[in-house]
Protein backbone atom coordinates (compact mmCIF):
# COMPACT_ATOMS: atom_id res chain seq x y z
CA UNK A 1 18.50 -1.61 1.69
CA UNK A 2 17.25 -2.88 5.28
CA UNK A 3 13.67 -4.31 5.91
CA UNK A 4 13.25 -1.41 7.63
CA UNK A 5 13.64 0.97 4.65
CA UNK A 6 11.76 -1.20 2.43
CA UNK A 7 8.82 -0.82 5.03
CA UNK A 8 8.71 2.57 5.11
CA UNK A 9 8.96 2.71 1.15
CA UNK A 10 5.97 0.20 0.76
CA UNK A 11 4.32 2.46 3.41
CA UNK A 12 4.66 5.96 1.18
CA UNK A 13 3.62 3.95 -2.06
CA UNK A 14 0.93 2.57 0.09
CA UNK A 15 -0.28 6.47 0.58
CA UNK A 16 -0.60 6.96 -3.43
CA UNK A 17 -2.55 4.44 -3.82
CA UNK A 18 -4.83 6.00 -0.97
CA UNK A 19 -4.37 9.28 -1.90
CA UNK A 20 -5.03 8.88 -5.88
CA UNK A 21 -8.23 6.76 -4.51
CA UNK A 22 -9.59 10.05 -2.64
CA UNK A 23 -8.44 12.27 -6.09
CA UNK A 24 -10.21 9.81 -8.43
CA UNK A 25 -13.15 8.83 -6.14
CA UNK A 26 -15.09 10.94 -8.89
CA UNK A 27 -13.31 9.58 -11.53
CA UNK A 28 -11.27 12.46 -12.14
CA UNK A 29 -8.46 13.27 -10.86
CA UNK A 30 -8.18 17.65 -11.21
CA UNK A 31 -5.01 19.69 -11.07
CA UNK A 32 -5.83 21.04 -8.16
CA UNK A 33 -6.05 18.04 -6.01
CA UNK A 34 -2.39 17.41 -7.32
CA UNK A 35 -1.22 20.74 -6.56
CA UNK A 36 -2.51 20.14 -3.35
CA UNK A 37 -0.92 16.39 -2.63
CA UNK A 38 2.36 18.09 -3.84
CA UNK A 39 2.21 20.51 -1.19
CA UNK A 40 1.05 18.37 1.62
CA UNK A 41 4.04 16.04 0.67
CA UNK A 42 6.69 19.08 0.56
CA UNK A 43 5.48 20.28 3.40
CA UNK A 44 4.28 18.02 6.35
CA UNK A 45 5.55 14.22 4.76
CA UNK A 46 9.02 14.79 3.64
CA UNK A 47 10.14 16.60 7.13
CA UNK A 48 8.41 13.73 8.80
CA UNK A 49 11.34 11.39 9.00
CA UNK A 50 14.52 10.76 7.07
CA UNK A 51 13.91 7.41 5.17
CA UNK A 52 15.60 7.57 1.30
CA UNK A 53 14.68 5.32 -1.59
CA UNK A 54 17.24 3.18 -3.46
CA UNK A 55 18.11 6.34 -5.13
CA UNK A 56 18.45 8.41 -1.96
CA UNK A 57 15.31 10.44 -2.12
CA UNK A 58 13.45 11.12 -0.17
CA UNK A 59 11.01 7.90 0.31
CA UNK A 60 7.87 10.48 0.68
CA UNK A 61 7.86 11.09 -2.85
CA UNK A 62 6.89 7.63 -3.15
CA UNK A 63 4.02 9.03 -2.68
CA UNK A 64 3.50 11.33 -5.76
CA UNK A 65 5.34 9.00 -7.58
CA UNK A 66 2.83 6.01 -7.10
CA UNK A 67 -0.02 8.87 -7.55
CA UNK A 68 1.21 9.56 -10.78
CA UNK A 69 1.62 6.25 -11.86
CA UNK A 70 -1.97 5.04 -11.12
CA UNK A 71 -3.54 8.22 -12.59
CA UNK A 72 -1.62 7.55 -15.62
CA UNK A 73 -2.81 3.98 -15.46
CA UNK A 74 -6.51 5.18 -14.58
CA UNK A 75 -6.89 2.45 -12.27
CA UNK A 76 -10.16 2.35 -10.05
CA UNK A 77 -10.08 3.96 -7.02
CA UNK A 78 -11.84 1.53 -4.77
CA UNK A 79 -9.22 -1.00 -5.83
CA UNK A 80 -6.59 1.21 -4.99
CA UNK A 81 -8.53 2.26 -1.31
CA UNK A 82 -8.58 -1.55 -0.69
CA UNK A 83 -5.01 -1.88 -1.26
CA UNK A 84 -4.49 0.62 1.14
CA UNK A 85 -7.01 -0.72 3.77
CA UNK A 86 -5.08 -4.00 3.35
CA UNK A 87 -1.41 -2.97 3.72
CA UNK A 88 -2.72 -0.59 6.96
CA UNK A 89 -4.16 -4.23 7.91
CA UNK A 90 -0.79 -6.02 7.70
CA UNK A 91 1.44 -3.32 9.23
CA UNK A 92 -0.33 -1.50 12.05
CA UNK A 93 3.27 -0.68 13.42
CA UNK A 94 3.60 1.92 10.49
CA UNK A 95 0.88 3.99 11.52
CA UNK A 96 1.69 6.02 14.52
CA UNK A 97 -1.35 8.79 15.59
CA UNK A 98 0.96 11.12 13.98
CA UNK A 99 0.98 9.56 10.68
CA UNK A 100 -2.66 8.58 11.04
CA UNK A 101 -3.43 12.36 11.33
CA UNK A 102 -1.49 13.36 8.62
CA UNK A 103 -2.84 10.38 6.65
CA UNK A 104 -6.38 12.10 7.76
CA UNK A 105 -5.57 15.92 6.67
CA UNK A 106 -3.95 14.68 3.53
CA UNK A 107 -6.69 13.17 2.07
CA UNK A 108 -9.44 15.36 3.36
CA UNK A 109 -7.21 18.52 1.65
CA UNK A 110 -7.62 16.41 -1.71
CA UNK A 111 -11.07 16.23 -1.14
CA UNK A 112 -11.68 19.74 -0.75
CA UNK A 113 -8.97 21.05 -2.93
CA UNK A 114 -11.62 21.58 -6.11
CA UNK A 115 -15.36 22.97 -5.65
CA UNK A 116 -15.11 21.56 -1.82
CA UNK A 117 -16.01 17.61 -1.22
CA UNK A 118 -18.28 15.77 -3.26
CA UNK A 119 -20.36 12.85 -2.62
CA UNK A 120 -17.81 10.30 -3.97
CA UNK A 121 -15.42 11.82 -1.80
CA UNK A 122 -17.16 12.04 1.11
CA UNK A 123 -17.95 8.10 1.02
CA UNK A 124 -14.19 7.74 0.54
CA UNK A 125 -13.71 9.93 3.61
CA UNK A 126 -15.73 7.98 5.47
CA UNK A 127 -14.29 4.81 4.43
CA UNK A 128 -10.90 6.15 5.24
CA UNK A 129 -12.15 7.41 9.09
CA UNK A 130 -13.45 3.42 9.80
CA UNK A 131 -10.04 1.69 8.57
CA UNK A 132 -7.99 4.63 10.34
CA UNK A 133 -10.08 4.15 13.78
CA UNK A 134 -8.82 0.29 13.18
């Protein structure tokens, strides 16, 4: 596997960790916001480009993959947002305005996937905007 692919990989784990940080902002993480990550990432991340994992998959379910994983492991949200913030950091080439805006509706439709946005996930929100506008 190129560096290239391995980029792009780290990138869609780097997206679970963000997205699971939205989801458990309130310390839960609710069915609904993965029904609605799951759709999000059938519909608008896997047509997005053709990058395949070692096991030539689609590398955008890297994403669910890695969301799964930390909600299994119950890790805390903030240290999974900083993760994030700090990969975005290192690799500014990965994040075209395209992917930023996608990176943008994803996480606000995880937000307001159960009982709208709450006040947890409105701080992550926010935190997300300043480290997108980067």
């Amino acid at each position: 596997m190129g560096a290239i692919q391995k980029e792009e990989i780290s990138f869609y784990q780097s997206l679970g960790k963000l997205f699971y940080a939205i989801a458990a902002s309130d310390k839960i993480v609710r069915v609904a916001e993965y029904d609605a990550l799951r759709k999000i990432v059938t519909n608008a991340w896997k047509p997005l480009d053709d990058f395949e994992d070692e096991f030539h998959t689609d590398a955008a379910l890297q994403i669910e993959i890695v969301f799964d994983w930390l909600d299994y492991k119950s890790l805390k949200a903030i240290d999974c947002f900083n993760e994030f913030a700090s990969f975005k950091k290192e690799n500014e080439n990965l994040f075209s305005s395209e992917r930023k805006n996608l990176i943008w509706e994803t996480a606000d439709a995880i937000a307001d996937s159960f009982s709208g946005k709450n006040k947890s996930e409105l701080i992550m929100l926010a935190k997300l905007k300043m480290v997108l506008e980067k």
